[in-house]
PDB file of N, CA and C in Angstrom:
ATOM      1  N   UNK A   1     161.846  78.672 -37.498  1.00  0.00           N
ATOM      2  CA  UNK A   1     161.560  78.918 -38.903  1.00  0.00           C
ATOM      3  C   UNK A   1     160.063  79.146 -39.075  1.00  0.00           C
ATOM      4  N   UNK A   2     159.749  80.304 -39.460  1.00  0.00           N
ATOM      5  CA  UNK A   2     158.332  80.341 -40.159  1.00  0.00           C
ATOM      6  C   UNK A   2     157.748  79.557 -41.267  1.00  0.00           C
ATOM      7  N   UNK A   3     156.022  79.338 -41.527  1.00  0.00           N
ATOM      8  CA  UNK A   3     155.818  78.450 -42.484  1.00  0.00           C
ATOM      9  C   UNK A   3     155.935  79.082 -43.766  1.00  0.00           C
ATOM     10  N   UNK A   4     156.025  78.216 -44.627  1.00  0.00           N
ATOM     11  CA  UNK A   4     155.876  78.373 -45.851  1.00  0.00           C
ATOM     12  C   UNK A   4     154.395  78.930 -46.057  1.00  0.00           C
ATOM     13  N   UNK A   5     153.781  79.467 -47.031  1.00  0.00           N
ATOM     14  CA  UNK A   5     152.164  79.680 -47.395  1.00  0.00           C
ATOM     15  C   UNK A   5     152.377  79.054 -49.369  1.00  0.00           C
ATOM     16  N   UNK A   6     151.090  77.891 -49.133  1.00  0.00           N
ATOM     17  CA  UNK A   6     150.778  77.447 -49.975  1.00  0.00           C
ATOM     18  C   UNK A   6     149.937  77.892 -51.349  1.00  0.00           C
ATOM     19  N   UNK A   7     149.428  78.629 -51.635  1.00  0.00           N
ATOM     20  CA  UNK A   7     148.338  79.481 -52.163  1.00  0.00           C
ATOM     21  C   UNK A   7     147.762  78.666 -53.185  1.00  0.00           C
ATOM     22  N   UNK A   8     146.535  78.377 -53.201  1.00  0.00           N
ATOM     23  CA  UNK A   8     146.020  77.633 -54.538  1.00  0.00           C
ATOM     24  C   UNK A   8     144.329  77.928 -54.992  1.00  0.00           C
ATOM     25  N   UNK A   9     144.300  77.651 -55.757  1.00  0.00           N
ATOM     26  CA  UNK A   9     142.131  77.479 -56.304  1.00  0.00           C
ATOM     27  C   UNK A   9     141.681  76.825 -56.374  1.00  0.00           C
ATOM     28  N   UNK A  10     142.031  75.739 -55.453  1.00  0.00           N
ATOM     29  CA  UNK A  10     141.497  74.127 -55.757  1.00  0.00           C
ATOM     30  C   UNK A  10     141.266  73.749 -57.144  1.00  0.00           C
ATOM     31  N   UNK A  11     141.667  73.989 -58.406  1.00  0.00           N
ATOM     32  CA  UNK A  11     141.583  73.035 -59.491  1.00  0.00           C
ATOM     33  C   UNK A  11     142.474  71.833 -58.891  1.00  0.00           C
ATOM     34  N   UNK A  12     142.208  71.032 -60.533  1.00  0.00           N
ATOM     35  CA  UNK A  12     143.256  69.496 -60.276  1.00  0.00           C
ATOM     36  C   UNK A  12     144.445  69.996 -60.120  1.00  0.00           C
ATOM     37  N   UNK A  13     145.268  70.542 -60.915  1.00  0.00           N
ATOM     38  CA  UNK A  13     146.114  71.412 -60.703  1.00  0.00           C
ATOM     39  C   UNK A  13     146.408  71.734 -59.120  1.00  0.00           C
ATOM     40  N   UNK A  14     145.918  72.763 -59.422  1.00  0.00           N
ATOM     41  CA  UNK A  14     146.659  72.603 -57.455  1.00  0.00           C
ATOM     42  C   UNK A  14     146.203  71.654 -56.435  1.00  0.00           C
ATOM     43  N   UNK A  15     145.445  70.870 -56.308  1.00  0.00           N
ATOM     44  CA  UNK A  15     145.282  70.259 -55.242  1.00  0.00           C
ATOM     45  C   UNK A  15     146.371  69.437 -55.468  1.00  0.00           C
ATOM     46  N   UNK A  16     146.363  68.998 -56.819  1.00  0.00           N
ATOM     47  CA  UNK A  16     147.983  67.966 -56.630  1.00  0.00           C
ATOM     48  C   UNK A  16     149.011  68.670 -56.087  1.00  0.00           C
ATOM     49  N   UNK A  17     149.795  69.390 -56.701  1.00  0.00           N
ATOM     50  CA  UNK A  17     150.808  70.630 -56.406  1.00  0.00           C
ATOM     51  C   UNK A  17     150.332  70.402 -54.334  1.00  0.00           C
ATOM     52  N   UNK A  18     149.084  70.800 -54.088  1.00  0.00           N
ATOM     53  CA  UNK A  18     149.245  70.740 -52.627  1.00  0.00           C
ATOM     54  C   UNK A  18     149.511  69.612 -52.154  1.00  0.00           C
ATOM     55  N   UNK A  19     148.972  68.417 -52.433  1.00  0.00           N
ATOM     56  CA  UNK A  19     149.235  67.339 -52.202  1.00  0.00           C
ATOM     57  C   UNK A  19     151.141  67.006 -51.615  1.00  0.00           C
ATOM     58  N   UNK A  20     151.234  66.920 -53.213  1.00  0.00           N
ATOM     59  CA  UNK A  20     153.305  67.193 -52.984  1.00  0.00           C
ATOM     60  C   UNK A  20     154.061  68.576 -52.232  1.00  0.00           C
ATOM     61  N   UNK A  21     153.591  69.184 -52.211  1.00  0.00           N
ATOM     62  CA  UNK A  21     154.585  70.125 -51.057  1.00  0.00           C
ATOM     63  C   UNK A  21     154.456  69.711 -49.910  1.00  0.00           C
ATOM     64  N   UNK A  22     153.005  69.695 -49.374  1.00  0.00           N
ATOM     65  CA  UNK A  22     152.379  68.739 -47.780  1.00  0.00           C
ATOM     66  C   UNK A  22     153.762  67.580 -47.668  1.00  0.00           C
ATOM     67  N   UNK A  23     153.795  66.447 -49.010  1.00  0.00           N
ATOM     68  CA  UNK A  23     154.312  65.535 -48.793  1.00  0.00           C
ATOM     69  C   UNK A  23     155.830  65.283 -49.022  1.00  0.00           C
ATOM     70  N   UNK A  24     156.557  66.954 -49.377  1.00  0.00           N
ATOM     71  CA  UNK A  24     157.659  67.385 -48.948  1.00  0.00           C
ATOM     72  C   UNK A  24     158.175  68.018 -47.828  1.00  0.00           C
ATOM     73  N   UNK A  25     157.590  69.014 -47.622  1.00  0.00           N
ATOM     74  CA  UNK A  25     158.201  69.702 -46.237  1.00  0.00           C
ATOM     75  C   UNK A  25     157.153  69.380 -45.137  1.00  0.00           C
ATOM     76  N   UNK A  26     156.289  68.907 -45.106  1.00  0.00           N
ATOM     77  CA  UNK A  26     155.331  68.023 -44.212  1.00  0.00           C
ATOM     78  C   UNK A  26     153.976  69.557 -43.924  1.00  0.00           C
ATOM     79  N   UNK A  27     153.336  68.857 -43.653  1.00  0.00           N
ATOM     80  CA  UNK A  27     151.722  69.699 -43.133  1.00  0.00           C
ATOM     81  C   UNK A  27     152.351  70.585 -42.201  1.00  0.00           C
ATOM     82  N   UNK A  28     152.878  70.019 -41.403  1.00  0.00           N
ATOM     83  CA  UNK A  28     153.267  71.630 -39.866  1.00  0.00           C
ATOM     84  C   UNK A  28     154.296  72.339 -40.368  1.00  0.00           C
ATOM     85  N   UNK A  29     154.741  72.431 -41.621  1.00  0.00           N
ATOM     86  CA  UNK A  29     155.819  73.546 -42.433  1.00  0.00           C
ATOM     87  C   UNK A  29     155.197  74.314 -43.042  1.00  0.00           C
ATOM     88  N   UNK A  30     154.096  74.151 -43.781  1.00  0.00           N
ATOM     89  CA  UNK A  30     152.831  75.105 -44.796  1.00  0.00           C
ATOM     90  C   UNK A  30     151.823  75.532 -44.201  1.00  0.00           C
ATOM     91  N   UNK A  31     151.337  76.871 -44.528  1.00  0.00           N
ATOM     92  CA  UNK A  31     149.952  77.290 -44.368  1.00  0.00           C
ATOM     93  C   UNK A  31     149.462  77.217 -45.739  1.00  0.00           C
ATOM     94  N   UNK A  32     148.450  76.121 -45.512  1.00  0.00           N
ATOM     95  CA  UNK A  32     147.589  76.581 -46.793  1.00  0.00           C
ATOM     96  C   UNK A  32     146.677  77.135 -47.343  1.00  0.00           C
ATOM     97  N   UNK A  33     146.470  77.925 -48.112  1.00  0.00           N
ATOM     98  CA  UNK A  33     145.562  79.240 -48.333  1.00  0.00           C
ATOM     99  C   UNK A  33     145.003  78.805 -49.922  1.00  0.00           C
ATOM    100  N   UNK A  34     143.803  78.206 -49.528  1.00  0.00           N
ATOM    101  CA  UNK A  34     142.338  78.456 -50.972  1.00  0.00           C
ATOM    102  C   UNK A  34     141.870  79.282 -51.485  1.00  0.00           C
ATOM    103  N   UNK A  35     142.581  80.440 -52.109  1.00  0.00           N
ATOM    104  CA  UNK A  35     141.818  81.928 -52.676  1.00  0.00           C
ATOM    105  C   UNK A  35     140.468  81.267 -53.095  1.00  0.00           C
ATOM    106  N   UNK A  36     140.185  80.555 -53.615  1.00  0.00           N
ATOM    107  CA  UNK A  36     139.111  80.072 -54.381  1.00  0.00           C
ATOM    108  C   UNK A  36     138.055  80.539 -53.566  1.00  0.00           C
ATOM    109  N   UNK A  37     138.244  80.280 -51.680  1.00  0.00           N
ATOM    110  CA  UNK A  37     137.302  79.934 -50.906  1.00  0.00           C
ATOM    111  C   UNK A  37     137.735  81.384 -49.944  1.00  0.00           C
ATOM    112  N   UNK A  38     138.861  81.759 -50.116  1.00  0.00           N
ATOM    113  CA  UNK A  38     139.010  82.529 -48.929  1.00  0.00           C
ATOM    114  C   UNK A  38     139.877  83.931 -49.991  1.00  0.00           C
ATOM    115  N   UNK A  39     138.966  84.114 -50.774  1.00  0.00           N
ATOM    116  CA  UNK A  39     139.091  85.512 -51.370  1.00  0.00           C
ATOM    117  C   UNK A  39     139.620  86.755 -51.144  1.00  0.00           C
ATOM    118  N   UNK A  40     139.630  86.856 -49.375  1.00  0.00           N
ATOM    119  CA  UNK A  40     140.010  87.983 -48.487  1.00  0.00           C
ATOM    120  C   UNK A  40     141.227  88.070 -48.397  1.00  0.00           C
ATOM    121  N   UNK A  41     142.122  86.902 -49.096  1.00  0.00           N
ATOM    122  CA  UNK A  41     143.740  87.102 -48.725  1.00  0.00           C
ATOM    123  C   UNK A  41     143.909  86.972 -50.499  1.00  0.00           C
ATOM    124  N   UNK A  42     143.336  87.459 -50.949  1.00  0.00           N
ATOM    125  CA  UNK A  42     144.281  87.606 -52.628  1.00  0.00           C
ATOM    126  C   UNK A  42     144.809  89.006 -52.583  1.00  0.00           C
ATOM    127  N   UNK A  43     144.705  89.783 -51.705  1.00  0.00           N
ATOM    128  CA  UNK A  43     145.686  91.003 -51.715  1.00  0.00           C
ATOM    129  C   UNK A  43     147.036  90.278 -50.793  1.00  0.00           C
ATOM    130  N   UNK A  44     146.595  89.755 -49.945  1.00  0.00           N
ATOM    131  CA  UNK A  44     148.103  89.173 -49.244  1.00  0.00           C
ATOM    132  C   UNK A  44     148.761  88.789 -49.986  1.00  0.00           C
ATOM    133  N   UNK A  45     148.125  87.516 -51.033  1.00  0.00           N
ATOM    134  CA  UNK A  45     149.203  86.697 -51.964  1.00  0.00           C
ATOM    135  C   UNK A  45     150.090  87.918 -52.897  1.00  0.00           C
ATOM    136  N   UNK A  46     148.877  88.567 -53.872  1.00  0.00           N
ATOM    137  CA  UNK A  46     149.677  89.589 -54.001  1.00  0.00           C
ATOM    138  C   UNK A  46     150.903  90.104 -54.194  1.00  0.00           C
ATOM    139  N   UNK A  47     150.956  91.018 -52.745  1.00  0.00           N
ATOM    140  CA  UNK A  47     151.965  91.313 -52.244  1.00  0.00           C
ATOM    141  C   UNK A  47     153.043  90.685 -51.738  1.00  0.00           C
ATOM    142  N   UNK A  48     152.805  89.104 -51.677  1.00  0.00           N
ATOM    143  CA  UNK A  48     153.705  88.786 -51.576  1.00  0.00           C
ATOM    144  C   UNK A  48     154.480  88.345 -52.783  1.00  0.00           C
ATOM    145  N   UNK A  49     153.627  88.866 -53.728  1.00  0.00           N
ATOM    146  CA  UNK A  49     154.559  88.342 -55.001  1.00  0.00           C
ATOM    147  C   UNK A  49     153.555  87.291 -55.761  1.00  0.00           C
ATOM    148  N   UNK A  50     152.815  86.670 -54.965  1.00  0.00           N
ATOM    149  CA  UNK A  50     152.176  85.665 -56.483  1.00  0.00           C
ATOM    150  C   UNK A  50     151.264  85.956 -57.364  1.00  0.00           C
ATOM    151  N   UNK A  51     151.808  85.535 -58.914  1.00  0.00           N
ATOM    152  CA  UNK A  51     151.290  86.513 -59.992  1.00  0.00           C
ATOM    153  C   UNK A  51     150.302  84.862 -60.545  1.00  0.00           C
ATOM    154  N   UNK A  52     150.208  84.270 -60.206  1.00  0.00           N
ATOM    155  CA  UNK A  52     149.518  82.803 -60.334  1.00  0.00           C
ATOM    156  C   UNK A  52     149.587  81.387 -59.528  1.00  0.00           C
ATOM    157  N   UNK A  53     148.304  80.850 -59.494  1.00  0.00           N
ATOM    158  CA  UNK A  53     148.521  79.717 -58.527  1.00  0.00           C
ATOM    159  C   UNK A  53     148.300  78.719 -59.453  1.00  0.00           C
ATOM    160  N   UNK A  54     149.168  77.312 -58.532  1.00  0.00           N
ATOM    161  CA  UNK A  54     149.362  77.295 -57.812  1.00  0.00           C
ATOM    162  C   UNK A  54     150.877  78.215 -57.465  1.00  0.00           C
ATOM    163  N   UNK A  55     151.375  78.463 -56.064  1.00  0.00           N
ATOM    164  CA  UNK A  55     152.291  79.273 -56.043  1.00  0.00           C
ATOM    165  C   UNK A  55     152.732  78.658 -54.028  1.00  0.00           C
ATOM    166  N   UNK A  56     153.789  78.587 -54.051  1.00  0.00           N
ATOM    167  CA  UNK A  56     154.578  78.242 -52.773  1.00  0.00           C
ATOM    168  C   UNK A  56     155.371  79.760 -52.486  1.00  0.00           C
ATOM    169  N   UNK A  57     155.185  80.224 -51.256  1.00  0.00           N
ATOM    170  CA  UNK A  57     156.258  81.742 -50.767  1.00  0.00           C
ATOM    171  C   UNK A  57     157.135  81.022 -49.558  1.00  0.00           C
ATOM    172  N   UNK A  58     158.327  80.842 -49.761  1.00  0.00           N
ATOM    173  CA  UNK A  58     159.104  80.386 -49.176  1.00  0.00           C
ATOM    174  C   UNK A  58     159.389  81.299 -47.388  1.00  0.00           C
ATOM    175  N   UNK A  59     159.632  80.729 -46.551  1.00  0.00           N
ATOM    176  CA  UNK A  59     159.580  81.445 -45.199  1.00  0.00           C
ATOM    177  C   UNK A  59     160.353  82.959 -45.634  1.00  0.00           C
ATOM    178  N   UNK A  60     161.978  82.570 -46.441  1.00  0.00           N
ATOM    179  CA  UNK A  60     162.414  84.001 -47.371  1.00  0.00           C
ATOM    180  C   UNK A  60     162.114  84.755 -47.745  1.00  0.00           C
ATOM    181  N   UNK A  61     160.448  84.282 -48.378  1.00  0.00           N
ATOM    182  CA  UNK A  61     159.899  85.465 -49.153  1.00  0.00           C
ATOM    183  C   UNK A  61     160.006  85.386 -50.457  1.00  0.00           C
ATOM    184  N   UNK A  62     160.426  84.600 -51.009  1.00  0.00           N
ATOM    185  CA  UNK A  62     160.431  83.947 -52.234  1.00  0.00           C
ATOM    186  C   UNK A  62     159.203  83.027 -52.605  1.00  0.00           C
ATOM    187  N   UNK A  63     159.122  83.844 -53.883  1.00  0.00           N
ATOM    188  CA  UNK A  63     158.072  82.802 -54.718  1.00  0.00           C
ATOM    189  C   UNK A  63     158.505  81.974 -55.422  1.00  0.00           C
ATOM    190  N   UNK A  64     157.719  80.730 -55.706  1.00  0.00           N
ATOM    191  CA  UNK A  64     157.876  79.789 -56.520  1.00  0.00           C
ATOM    192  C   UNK A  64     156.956  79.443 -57.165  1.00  0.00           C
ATOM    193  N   UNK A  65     156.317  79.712 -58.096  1.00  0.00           N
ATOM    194  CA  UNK A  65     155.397  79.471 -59.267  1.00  0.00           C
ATOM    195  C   UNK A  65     155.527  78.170 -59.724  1.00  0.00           C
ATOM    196  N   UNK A  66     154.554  77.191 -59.203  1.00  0.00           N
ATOM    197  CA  UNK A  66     155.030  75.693 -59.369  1.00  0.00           C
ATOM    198  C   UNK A  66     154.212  75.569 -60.864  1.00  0.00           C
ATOM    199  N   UNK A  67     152.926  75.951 -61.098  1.00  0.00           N
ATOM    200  CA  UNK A  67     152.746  75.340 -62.593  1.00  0.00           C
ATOM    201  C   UNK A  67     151.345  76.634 -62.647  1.00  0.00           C
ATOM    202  N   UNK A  68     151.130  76.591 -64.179  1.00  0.00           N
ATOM    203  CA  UNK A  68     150.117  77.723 -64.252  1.00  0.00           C
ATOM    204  C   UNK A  68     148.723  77.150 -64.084  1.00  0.00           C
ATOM    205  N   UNK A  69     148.066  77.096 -63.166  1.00  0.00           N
ATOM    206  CA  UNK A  69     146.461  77.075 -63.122  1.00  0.00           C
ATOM    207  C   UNK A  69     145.454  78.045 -63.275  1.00  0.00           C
ATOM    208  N   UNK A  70     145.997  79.373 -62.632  1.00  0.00           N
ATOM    209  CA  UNK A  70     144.932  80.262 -62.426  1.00  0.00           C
ATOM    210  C   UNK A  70     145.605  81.671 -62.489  1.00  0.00           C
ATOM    211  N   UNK A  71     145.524  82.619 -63.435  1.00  0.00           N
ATOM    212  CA  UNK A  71     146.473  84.420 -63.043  1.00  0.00           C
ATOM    213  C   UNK A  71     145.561  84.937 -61.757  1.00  0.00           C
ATOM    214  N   UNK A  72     146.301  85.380 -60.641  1.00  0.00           N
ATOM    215  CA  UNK A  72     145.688  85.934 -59.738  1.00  0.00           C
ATOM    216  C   UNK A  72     144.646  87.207 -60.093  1.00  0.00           C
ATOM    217  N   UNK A  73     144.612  87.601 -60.924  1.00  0.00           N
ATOM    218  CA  UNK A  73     143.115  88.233 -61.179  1.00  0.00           C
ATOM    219  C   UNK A  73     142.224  87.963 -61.815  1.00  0.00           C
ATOM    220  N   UNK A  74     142.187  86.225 -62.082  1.00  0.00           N
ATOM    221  CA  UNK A  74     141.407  85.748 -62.418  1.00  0.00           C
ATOM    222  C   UNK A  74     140.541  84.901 -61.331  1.00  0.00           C
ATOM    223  N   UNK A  75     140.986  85.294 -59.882  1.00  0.00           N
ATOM    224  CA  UNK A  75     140.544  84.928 -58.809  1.00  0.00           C
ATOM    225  C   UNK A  75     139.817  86.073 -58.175  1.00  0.00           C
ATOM    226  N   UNK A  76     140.402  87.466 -58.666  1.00  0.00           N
ATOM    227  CA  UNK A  76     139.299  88.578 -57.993  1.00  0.00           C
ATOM    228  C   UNK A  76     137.466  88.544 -58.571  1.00  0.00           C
TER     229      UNK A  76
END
């Protein structure tokens, strides 16, 4: 099974949100990705579909929009 990708902007907001997924499907199931810090993959998220973080993409390919912190072009 491939990982999940976590996507977030470090507000309070997502670091919690990261906090609880870590402490659901465990750390070696997620990649986690800080647009905040690592800017170079907000076309990845993107495309994969996330229209706001925080945001979980399931190994499927499915998004899950866990709560609204940030619209992804408010990260470009």
């Amino acid at each position: 099974m491939s990982k999940a990708k976590f996507y977030h902007a470090g507000c309070p907001v997502c670091v919690t949100a990261e906090q609880e997924i870590i402490s659901l499907i465990g750390k070696d199931n997620v990649e986690v990705v800080h647009l905040g810090s690592d800017k170079g993959r907000i076309a990845e998220a993107e495309a994969s579909g996330v229209k706001s973080v925080p945001a979980l993409v399931a190994p499927s390919g499915n998004v899950l929009h866990i709560n609204y912190g940030a619209g992804i072009n408010d990260l470009k």
